[in-house]
Protein backbone atom coordinates (compact mmCIF):
# COMPACT_ATOMS: atom_id res chain seq x y z
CA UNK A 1 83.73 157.05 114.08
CA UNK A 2 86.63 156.51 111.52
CA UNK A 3 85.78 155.61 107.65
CA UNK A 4 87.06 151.47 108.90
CA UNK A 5 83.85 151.69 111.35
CA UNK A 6 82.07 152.68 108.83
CA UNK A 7 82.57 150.03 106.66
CA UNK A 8 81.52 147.12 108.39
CA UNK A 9 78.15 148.58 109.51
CA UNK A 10 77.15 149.38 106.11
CA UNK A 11 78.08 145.74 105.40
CA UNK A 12 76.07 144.49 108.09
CA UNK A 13 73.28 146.94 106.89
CA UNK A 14 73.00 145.40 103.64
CA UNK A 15 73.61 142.05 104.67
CA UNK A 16 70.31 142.38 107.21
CA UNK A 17 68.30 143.79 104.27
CA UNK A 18 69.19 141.11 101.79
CA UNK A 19 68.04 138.40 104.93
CA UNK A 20 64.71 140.62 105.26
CA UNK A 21 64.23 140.26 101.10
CA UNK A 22 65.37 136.87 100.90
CA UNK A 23 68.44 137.65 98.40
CA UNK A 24 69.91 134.26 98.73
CA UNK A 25 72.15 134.92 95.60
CA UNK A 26 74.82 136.85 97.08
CA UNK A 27 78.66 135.78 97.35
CA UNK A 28 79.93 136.99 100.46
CA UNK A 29 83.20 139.05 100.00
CA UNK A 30 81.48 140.64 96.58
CA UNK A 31 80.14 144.26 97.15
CA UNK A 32 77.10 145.25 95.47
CA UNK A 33 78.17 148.49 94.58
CA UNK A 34 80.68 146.87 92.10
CA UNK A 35 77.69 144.29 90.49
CA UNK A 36 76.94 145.84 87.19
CA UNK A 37 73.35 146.83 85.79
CA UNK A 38 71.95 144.85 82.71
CA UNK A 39 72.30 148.13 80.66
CA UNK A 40 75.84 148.56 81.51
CA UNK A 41 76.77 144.78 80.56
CA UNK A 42 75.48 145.29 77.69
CA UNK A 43 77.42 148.55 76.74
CA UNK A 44 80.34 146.90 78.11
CA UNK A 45 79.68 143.68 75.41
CA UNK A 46 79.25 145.69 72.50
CA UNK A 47 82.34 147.86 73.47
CA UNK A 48 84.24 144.54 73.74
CA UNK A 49 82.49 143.32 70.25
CA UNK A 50 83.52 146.73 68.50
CA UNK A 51 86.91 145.96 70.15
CA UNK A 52 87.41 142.48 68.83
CA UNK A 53 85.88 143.65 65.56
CA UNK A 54 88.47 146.12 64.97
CA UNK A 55 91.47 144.18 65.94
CA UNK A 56 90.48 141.52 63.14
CA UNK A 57 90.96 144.55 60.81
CA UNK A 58 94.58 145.04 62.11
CA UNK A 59 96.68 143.00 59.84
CA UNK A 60 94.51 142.89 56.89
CA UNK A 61 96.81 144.63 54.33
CA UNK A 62 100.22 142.81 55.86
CA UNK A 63 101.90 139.21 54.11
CA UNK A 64 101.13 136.96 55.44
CA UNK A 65 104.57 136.07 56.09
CA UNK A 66 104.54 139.32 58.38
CA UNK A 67 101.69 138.89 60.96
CA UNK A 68 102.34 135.63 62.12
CA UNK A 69 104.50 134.90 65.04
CA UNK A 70 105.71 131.66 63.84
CA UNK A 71 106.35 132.99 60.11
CA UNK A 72 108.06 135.81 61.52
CA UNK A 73 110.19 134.06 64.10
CA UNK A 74 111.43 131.45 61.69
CA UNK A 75 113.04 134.23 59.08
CA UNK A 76 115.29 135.23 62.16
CA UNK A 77 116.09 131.70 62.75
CA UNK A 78 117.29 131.28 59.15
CA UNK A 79 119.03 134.38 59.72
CA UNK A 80 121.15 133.44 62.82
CA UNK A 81 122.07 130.50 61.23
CA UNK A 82 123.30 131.67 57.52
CA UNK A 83 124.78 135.03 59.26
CA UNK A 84 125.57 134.66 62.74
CA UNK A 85 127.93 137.40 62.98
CA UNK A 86 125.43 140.07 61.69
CA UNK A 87 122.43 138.86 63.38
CA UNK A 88 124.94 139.68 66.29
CA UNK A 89 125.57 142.44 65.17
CA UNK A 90 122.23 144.09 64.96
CA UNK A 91 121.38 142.82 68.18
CA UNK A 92 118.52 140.97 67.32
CA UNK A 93 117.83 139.20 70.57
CA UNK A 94 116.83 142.44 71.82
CA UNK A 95 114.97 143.78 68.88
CA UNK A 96 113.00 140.73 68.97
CA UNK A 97 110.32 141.57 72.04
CA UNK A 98 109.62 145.29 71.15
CA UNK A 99 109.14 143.92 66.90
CA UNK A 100 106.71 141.18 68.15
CA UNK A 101 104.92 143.41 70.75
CA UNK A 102 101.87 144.41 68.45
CA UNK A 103 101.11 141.55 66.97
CA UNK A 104 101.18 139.63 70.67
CA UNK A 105 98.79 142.67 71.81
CA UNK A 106 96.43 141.89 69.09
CA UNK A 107 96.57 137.91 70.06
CA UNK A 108 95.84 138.92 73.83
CA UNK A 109 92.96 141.49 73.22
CA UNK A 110 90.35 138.65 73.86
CA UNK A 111 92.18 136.66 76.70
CA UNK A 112 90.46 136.85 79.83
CA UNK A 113 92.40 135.15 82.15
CA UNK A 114 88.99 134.48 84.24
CA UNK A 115 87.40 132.22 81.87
């Protein structure tokens, strides 16, 4: 048969043997191939640590004027106001995403939108 046949009867193969081993833990819809092994969790958490870790290390050496959002946002704010015409001029508005990318990245590098 075609590789959508075969899908469903390895499906219903599994599903009979966890009924047979009384497996009463399992969320339909979730595949067992994707559930992770206890060794590879904890790989995966001290990979994320490591991560986290790191990304404190990030701004150490920067003012602090220069690593926070607010800090940083409020200098161009005094600057529209005092010098409109240049902050025009430099285009600003459009500098503004692609200067506060990093430190945005660094904020979101422990967001898990599933939590």
């Amino acid at each position: 048969g075609s590789s959508s046949e075969f899908i469903p009867k390895c499906r219903a193969c599994r599903r009979q043997a966890r009924e047979h081993s009384g497996e009463g833990d399992h969320h339909e819809g979730l595949s067992s191939d994707e559930e992770l092994t206890p060794t590879e969790v904890d790989e995966f958490q001290k990979s994320k640590d490591n991560v986290l870790e790191d990304s404190r290390k990030i701004f150490e050496d920067v003012h602090t004027d220069f690593c926070d959002i607010r800090k940083i946002l409020l200098k161009f704010q005094e600057w529209k106001e005092k010098f409109p015409d240049s902050y025009c001029d430099a285009y600003i508005s459009f500098c503004l995403p692609k200067l506060l990318n990093p430190l945005i990245r660094v904020h979101l590098i422990s967001w898990n939108p599933l939590e």
